[in-house]
N, C-alpha and C. Protein backbone atom coordinates (compact mmCIF):
# COMPACT_ATOMS: atom_id res chain seq x y z
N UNK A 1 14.34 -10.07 8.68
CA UNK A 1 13.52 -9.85 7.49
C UNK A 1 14.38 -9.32 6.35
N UNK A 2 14.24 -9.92 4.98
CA UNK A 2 14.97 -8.93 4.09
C UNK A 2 14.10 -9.16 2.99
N UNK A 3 14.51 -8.18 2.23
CA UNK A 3 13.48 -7.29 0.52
C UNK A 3 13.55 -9.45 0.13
N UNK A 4 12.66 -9.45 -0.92
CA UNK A 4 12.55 -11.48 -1.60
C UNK A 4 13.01 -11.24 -2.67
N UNK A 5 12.65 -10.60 -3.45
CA UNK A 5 12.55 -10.18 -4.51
C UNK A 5 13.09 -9.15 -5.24
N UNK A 6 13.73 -8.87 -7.07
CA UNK A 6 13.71 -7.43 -7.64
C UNK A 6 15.04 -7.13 -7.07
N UNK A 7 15.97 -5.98 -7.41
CA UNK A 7 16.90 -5.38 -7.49
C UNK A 7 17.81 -5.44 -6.16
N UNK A 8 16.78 -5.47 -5.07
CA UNK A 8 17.33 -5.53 -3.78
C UNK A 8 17.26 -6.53 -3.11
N UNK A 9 16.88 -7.62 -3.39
CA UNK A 9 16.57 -9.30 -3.20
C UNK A 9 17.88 -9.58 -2.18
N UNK A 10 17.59 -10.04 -1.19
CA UNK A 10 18.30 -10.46 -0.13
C UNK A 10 19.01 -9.14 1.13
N UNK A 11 18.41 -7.81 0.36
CA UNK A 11 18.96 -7.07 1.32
C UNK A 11 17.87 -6.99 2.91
N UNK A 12 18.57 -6.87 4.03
CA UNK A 12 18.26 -7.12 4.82
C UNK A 12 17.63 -5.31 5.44
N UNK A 13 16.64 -6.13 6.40
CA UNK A 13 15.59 -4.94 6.54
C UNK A 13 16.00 -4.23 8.97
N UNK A 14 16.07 -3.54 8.75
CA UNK A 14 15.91 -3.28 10.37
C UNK A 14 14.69 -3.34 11.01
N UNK A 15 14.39 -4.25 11.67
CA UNK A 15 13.11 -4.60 12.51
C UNK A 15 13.70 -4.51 13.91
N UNK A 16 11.84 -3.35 14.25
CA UNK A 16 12.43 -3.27 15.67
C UNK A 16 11.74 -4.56 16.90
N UNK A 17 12.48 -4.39 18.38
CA UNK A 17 12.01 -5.82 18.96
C UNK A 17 10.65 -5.75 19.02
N UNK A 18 10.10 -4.80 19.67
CA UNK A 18 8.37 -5.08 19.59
C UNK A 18 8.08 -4.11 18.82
N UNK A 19 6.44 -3.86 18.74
CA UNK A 19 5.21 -2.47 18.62
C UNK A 19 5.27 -2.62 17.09
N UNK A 20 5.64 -3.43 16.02
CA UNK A 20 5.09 -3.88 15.03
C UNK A 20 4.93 -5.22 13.99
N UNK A 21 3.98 -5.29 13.46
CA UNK A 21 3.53 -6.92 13.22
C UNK A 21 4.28 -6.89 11.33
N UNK A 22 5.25 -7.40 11.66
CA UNK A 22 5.35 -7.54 10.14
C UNK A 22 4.97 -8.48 9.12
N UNK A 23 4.13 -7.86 7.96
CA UNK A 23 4.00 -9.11 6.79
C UNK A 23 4.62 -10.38 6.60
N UNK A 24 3.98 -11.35 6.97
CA UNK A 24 5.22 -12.45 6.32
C UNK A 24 5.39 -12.99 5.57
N UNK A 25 6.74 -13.32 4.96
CA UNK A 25 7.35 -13.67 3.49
C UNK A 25 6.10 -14.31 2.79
N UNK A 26 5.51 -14.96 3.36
CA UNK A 26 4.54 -15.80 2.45
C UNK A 26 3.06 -14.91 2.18
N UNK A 27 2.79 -14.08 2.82
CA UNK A 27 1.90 -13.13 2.66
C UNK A 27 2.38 -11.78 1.61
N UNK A 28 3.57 -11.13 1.85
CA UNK A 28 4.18 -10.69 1.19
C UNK A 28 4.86 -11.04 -0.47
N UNK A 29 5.15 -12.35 -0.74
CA UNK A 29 5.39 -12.96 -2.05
C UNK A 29 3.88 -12.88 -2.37
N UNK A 30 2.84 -13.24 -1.92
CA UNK A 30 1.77 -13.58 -2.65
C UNK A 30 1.11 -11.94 -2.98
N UNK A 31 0.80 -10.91 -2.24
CA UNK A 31 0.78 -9.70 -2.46
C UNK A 31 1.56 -9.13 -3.95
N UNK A 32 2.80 -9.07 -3.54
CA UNK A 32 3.16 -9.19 -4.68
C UNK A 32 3.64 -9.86 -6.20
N UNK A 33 2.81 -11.04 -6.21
CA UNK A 33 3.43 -11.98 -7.07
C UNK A 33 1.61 -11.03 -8.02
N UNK A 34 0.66 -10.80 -7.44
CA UNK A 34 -0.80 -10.03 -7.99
C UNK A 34 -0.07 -9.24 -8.56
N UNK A 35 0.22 -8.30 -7.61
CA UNK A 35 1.09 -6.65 -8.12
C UNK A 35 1.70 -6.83 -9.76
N UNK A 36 2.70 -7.64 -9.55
CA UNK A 36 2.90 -8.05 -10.78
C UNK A 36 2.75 -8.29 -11.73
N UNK A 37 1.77 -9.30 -11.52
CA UNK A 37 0.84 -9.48 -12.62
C UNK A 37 0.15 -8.59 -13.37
N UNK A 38 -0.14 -7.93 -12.51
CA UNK A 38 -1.18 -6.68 -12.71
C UNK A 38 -0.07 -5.27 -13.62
N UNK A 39 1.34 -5.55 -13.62
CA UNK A 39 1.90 -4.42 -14.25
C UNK A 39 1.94 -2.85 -13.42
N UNK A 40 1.17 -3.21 -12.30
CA UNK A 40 1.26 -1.75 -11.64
C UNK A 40 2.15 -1.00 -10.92
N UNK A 41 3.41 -1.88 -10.92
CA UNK A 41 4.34 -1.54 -9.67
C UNK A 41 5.49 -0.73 -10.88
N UNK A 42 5.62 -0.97 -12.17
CA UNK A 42 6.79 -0.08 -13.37
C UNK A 42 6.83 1.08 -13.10
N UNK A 43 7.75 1.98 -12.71
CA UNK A 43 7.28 3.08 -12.55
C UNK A 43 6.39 3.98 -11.57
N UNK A 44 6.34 3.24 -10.82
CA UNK A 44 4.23 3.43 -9.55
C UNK A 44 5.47 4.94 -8.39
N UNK A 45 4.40 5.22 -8.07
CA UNK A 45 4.54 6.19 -7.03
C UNK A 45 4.06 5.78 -5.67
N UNK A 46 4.82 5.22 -4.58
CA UNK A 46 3.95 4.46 -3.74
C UNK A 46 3.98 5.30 -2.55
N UNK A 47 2.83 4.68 -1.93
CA UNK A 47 2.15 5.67 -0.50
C UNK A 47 2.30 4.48 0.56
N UNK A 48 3.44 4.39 1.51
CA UNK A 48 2.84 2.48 2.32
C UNK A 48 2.55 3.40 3.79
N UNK A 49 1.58 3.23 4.12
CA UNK A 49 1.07 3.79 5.26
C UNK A 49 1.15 2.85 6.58
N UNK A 50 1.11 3.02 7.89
CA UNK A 50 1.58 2.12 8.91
C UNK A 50 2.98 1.50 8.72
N UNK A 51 3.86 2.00 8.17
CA UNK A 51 4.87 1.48 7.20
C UNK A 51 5.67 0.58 8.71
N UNK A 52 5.57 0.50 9.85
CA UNK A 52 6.66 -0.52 10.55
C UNK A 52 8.17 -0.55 9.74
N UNK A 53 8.36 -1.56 9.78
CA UNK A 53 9.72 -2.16 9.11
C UNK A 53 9.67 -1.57 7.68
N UNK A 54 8.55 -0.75 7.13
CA UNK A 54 9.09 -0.33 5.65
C UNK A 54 9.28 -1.74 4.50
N UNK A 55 8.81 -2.58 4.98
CA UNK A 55 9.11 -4.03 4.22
C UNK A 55 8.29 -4.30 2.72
N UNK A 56 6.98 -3.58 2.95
CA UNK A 56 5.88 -3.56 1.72
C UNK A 56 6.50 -2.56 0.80
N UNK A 57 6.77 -0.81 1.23
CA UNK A 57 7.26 -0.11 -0.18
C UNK A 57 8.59 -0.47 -0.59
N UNK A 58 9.62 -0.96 0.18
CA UNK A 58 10.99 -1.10 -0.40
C UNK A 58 10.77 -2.26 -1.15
N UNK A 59 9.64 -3.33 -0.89
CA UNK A 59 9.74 -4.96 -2.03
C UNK A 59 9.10 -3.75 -2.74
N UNK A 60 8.76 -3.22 -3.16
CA UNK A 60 7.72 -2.63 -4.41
C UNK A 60 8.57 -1.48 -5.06
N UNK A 61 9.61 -1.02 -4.27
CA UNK A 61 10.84 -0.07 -4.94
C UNK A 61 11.82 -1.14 -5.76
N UNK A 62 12.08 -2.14 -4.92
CA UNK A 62 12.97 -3.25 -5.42
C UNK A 62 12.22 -4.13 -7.17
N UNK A 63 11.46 -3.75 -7.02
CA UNK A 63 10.60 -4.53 -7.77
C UNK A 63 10.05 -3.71 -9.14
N UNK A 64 10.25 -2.26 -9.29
CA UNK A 64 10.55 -1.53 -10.00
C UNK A 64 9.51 0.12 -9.97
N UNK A 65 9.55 0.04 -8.79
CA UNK A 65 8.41 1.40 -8.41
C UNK A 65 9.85 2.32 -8.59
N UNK A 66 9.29 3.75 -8.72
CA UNK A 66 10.73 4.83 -8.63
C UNK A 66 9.94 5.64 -7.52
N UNK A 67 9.64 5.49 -6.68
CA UNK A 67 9.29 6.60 -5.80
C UNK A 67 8.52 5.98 -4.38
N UNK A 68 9.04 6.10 -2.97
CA UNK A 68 8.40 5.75 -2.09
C UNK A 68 8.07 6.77 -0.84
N UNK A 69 7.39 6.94 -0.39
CA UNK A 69 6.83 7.64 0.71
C UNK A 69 6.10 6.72 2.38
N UNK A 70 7.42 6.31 2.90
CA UNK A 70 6.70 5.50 4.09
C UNK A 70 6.33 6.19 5.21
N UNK A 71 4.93 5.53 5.45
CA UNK A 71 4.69 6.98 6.65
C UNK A 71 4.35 6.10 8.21
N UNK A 72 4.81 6.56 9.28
CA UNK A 72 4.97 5.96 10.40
C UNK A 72 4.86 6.78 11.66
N UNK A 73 3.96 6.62 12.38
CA UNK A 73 3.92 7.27 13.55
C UNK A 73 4.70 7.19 14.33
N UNK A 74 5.59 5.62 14.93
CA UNK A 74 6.47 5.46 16.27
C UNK A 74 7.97 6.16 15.59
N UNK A 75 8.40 7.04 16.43
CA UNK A 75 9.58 7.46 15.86
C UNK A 75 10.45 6.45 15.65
N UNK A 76 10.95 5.66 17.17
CA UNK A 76 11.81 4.44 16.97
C UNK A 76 11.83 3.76 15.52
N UNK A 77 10.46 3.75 15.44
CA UNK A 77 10.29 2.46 14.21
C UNK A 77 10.23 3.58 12.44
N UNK A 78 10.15 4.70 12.33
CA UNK A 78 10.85 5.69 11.41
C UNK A 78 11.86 5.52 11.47
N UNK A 79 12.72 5.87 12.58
CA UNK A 79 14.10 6.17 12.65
C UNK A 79 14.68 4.72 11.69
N UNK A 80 14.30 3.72 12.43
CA UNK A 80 14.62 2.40 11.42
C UNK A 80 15.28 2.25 9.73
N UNK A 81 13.11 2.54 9.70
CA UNK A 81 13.11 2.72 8.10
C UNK A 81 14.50 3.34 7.54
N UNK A 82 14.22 4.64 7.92
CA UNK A 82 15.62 5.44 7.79
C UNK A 82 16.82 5.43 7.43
N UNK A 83 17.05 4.45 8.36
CA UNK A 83 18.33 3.78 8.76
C UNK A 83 18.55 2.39 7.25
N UNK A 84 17.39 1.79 7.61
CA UNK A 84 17.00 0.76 6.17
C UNK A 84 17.11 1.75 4.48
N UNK A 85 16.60 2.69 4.29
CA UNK A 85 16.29 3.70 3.13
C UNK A 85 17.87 4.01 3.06
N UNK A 86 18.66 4.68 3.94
CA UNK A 86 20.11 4.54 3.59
C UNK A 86 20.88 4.04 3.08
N UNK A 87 20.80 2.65 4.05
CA UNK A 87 21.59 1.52 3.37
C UNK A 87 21.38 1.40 2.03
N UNK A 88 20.05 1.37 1.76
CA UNK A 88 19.34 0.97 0.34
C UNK A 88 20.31 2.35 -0.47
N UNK A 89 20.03 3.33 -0.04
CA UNK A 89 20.61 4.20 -1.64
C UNK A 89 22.38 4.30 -1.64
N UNK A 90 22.72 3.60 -0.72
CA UNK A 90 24.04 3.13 -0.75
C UNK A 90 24.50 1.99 -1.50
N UNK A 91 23.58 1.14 -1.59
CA UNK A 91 23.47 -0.13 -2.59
C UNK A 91 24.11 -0.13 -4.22
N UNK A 92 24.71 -1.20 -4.53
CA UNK A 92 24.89 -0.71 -6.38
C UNK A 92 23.81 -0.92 -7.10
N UNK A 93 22.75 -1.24 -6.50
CA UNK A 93 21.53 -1.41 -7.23
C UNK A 93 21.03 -0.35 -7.02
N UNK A 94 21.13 0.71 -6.52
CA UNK A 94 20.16 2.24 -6.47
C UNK A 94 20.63 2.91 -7.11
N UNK A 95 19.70 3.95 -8.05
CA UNK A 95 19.68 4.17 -9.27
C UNK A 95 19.59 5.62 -9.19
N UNK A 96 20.14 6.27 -9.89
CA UNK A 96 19.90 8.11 -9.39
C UNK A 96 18.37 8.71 -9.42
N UNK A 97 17.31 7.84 -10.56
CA UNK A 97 15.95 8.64 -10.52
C UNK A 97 15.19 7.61 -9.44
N UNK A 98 15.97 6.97 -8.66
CA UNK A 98 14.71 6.54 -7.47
C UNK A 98 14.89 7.78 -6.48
N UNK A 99 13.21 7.64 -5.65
CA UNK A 99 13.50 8.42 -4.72
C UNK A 99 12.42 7.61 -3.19
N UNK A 100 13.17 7.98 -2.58
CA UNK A 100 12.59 7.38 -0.89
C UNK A 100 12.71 8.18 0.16
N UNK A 101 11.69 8.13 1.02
CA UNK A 101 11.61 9.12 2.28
C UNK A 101 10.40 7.89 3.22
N UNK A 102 11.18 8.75 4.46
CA UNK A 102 9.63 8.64 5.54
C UNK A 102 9.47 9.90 6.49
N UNK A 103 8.07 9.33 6.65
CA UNK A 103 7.32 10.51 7.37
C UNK A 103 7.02 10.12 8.59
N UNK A 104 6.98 11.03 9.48
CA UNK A 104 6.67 10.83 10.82
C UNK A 104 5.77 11.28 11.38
N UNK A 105 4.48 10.61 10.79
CA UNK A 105 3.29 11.11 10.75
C UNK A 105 2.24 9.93 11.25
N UNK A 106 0.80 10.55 11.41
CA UNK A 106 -0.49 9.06 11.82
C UNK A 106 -0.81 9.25 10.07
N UNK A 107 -1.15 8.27 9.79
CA UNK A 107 -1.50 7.97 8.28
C UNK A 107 -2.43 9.00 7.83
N UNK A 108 -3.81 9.12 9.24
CA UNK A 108 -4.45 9.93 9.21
C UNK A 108 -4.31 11.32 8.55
N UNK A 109 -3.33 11.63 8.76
CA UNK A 109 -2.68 13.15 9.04
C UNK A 109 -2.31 13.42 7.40
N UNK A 110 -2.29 12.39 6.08
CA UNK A 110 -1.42 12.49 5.07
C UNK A 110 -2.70 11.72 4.16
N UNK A 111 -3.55 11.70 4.60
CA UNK A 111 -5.09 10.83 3.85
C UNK A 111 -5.31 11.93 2.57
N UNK A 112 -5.49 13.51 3.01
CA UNK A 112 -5.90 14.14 2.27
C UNK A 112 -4.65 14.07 0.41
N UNK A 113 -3.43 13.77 1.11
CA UNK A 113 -2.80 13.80 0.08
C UNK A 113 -1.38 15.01 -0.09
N UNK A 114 -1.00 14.65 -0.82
CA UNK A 114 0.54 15.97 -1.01
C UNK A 114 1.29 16.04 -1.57
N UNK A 115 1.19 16.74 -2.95
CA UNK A 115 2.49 16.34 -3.89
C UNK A 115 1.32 16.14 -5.16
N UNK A 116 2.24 15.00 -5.62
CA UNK A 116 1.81 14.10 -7.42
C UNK A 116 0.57 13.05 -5.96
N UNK A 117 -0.49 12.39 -6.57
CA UNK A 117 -0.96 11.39 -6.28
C UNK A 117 -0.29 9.91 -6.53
N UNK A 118 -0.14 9.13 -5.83
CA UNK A 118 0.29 7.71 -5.90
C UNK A 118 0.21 6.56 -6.86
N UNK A 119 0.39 6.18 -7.02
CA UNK A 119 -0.26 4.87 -7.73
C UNK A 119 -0.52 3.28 -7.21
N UNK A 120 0.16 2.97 -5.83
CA UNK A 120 -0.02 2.37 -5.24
C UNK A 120 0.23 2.86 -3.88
N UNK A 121 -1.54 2.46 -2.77
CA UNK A 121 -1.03 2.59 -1.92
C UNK A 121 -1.08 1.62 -0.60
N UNK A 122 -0.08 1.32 -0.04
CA UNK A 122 -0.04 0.14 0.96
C UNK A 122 -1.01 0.35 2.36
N UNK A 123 -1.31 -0.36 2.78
CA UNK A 123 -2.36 0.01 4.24
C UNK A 123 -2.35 -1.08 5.08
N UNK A 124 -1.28 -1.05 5.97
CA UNK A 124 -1.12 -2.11 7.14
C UNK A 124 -1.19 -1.90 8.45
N UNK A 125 -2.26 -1.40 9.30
CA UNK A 125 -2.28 -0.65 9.97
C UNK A 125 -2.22 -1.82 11.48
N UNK A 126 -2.47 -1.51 12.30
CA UNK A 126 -2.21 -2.55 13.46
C UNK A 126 -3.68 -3.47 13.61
N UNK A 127 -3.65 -4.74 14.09
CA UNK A 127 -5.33 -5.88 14.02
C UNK A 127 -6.04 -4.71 14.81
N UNK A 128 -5.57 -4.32 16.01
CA UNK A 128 -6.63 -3.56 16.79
C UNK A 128 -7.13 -2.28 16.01
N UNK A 129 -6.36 -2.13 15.18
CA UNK A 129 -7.21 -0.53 14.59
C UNK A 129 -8.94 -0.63 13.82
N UNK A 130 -9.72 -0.05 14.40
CA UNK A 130 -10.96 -0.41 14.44
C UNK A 130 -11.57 0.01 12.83
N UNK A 131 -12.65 -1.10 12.38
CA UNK A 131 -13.05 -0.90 10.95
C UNK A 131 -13.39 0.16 10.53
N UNK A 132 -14.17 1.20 11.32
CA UNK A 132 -14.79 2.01 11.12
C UNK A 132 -13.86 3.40 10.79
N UNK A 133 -12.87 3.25 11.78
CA UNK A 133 -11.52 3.99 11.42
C UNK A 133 -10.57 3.79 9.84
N UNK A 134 -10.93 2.22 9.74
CA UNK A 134 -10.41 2.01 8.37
C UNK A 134 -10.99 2.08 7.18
N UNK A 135 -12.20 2.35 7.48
CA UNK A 135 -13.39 3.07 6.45
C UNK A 135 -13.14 4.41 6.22
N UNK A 136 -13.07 5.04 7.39
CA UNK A 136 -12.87 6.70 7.58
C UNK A 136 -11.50 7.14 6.68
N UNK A 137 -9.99 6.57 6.96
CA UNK A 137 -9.20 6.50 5.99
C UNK A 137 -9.21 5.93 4.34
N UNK A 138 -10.18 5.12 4.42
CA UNK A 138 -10.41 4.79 2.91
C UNK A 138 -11.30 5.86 1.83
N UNK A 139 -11.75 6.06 2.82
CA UNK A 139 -13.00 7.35 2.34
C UNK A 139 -12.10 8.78 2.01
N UNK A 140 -11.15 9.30 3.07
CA UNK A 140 -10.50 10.43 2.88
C UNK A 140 -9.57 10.41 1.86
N UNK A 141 -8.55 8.88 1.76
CA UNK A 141 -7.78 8.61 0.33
C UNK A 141 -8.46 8.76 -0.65
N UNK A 142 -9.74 8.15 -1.06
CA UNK A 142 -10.52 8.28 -2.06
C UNK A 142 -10.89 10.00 -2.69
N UNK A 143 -10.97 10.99 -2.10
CA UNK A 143 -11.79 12.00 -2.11
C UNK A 143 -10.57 12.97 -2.28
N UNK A 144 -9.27 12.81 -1.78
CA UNK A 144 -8.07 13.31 -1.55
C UNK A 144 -7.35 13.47 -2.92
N UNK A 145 -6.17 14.35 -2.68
CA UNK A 145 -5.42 14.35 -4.17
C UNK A 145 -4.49 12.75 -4.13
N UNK A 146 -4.77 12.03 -2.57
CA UNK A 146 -3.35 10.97 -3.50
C UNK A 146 -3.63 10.01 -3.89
N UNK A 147 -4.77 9.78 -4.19
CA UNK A 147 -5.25 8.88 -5.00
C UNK A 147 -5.79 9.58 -6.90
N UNK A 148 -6.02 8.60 -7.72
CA UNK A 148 -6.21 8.86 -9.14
C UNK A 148 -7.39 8.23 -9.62
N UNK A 149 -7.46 8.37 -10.84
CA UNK A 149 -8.62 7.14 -11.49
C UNK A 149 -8.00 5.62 -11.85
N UNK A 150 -6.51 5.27 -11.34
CA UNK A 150 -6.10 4.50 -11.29
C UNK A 150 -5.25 3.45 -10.13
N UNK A 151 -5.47 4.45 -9.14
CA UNK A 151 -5.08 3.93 -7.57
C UNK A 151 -5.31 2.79 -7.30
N UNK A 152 -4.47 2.00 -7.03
CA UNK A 152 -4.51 0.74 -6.48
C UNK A 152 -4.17 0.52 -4.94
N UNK A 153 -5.00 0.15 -4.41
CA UNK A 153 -5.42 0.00 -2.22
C UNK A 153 -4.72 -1.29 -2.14
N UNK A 154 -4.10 -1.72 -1.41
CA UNK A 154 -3.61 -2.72 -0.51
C UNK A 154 -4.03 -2.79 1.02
N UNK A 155 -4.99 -3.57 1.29
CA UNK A 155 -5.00 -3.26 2.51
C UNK A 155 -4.83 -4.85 3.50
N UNK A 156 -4.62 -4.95 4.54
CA UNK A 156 -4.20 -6.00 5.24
C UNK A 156 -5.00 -6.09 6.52
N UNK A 157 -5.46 -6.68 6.58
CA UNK A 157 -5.83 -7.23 8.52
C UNK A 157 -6.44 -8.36 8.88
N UNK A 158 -6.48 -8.07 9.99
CA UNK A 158 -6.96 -9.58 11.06
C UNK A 158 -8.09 -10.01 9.84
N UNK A 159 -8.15 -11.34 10.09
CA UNK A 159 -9.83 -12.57 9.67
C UNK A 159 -10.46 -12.08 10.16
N UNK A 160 -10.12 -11.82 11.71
CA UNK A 160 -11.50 -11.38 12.26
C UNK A 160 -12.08 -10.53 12.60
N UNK A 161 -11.33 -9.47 11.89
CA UNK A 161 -11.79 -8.16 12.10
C UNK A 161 -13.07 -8.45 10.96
N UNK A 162 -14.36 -6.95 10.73
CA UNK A 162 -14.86 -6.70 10.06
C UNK A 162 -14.39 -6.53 8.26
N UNK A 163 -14.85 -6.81 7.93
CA UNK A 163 -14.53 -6.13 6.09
C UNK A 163 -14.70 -5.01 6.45
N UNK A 164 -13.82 -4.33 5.39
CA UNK A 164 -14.23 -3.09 5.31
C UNK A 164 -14.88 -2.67 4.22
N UNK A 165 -15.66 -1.00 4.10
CA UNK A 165 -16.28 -0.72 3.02
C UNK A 165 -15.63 -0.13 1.96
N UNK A 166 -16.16 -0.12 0.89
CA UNK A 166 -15.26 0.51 -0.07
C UNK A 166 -15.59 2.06 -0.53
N UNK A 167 -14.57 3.07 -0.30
CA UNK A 167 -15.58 4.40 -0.53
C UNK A 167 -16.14 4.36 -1.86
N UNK A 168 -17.33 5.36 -2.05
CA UNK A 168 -18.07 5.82 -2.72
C UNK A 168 -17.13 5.99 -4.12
N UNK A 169 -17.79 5.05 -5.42
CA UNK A 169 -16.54 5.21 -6.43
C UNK A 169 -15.80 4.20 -6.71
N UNK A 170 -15.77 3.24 -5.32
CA UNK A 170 -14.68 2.26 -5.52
C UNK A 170 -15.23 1.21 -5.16
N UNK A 171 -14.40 -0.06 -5.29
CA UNK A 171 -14.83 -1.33 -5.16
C UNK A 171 -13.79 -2.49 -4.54
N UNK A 172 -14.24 -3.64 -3.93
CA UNK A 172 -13.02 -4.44 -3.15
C UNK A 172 -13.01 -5.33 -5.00
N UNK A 173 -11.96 -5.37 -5.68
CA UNK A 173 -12.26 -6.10 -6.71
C UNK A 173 -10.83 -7.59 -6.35
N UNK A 174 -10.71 -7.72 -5.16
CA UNK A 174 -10.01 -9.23 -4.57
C UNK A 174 -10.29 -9.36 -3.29
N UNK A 175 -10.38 -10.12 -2.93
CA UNK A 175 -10.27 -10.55 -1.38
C UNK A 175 -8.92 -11.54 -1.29
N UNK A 176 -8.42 -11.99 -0.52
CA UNK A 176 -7.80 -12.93 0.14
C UNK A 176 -7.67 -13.21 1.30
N UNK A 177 -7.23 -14.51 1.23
CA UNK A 177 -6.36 -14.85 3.34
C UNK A 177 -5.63 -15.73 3.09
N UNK A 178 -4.44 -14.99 4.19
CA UNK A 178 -3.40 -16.11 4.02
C UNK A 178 -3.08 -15.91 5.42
N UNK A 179 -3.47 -17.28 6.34
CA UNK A 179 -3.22 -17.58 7.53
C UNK A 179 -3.98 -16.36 8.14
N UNK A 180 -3.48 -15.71 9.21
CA UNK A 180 -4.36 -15.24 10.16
C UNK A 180 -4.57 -13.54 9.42
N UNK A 181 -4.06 -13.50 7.76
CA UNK A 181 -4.21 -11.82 7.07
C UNK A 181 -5.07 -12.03 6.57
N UNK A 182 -5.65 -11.14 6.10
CA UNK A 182 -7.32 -10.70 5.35
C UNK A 182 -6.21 -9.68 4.21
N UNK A 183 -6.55 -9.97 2.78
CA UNK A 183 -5.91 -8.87 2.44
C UNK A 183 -6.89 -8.22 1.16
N UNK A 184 -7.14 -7.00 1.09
CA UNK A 184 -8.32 -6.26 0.35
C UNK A 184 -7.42 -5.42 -0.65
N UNK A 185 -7.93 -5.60 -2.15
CA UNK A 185 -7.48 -4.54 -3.11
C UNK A 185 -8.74 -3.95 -3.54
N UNK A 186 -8.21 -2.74 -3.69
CA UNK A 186 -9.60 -1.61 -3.34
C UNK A 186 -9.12 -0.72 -4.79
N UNK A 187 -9.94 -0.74 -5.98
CA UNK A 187 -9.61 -0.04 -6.66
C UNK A 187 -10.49 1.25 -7.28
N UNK A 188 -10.67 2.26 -7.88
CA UNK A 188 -11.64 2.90 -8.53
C UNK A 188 -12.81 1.99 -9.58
N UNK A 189 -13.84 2.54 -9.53
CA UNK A 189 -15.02 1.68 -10.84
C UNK A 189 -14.32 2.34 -11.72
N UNK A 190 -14.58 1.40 -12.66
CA UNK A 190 -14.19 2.14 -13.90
C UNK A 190 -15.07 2.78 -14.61
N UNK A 191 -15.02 4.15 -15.34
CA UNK A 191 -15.93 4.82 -15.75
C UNK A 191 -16.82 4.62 -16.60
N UNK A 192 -16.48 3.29 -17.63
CA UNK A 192 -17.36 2.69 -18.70
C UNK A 192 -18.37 1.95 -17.49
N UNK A 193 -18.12 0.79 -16.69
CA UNK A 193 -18.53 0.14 -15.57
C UNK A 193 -20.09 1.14 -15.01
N UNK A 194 -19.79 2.18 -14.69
CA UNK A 194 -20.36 3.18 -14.13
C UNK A 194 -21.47 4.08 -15.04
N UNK A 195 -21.18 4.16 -16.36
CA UNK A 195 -21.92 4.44 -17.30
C UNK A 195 -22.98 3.31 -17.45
N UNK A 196 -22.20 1.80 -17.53
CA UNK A 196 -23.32 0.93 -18.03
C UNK A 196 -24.33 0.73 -16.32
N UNK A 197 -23.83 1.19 -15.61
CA UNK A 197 -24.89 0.75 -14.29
C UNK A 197 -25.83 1.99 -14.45
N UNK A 198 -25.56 2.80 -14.67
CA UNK A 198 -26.29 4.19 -14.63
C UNK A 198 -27.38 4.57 -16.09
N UNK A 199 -26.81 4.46 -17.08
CA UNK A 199 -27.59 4.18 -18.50
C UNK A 199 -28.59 3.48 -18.06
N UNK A 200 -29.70 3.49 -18.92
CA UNK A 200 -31.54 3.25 -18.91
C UNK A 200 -31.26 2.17 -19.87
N UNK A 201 -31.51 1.17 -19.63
CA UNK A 201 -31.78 -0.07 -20.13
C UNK A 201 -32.42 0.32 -21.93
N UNK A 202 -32.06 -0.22 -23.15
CA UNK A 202 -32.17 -0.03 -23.87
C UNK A 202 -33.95 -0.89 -24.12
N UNK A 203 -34.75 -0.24 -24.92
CA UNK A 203 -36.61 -0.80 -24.90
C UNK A 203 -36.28 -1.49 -26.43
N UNK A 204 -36.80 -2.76 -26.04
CA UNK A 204 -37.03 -3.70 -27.31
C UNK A 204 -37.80 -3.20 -28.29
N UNK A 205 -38.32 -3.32 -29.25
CA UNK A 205 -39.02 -3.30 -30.54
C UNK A 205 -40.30 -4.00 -30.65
């Protein structure tokens, strides 16, 4: 696997042999070819949760985010990242105000938030992780400091899993699929949005 795209384009990524499913290039270009579009990645503060191979925040560091936080439960597959995040600030393309880390943590454990809030955050958690669980984390990001009134959700899974809901506040404003991914961007309503649903209908004359 290596970064497609952006500053680090062709650098190569450490993937371990089993225990994670990584994005593929063609799911990943299309993810971010949106991102892009959308202007949100200049500057972004990113949160990639289930991070495996670290493959989603480093295309989105490469691509012009200054700040990543990958968080990963299997040590093996931290230790990786790690090992990947090195190489990277060894690179002549790494820049003194980027910054990168991982955590060795359940995503769970980092929902409430810590620090500055994010601006993008990634969510690739394993097909078997159950909807209701991925509701429960969407709900605690939402309510938490690491999200904003401008947070942008990435989230990824099986077709055949359930949709998930969007917490209270927020909305799925894309769907996609590409091959056997489901992929959900989950953003805040916007507060005008929320005024006009809530405002009393104006009485004719």
């Amino acid at each position: 696997m290596r970064v497609i795209s952006g500053r680090f384009k062709g650098m190569a990524l450490a993937t371990p042999k089993t225990g994670t499913r990584p994005t593929t290039d063609r799911t990943k270009e299309a993810i971010f070819s949106h991102l892009d579009s959308w202007g949100v990645l200049d500057e972004a503060r990113v949160l990639d949760l289930f991070a495996g191979t670290g493959a989603l925040g480093i295309e989105a560091l490469s691509r012009g985010a200054r700040e990543l936080v990958a968080v990963e439960s299997s040590r093996p597959a931290a230790a990786l990242i790690a090992k990947t995040l090195a190489d990277l600030k060894k690179n002549r393309s790494w820049s003194a105000d980027l910054r990168a880390r991982v955590l060795v943590k359940k995503a769970e454990a980092v929902a409430d938030g810590f620090g500055e809030p994010f601006d993008v955050i990634f969510i690739d958690p394993p097909y078997a992780y159950e909807t209701a669980a991925c509701d429960q984390l969407l709900a605690d990001l939402a309510v938490g400091s690491a999200t904003h009134e401008s947070t942008v959700i990435m989230l990824e899974r099986s077709i055949r899993s359930d949709d998930p809901t969007a917490p209270e506040g927020w909305e799925i404003t894309e769907h996609r699929n590409y091959g056997e991914t489901a992929v959900f961007y989950i953003e805040p309503i916007a507060e005008s949005a929320e005024f006009a649903e809530s405002a009393p209908a104006e009485q004719g004359e």
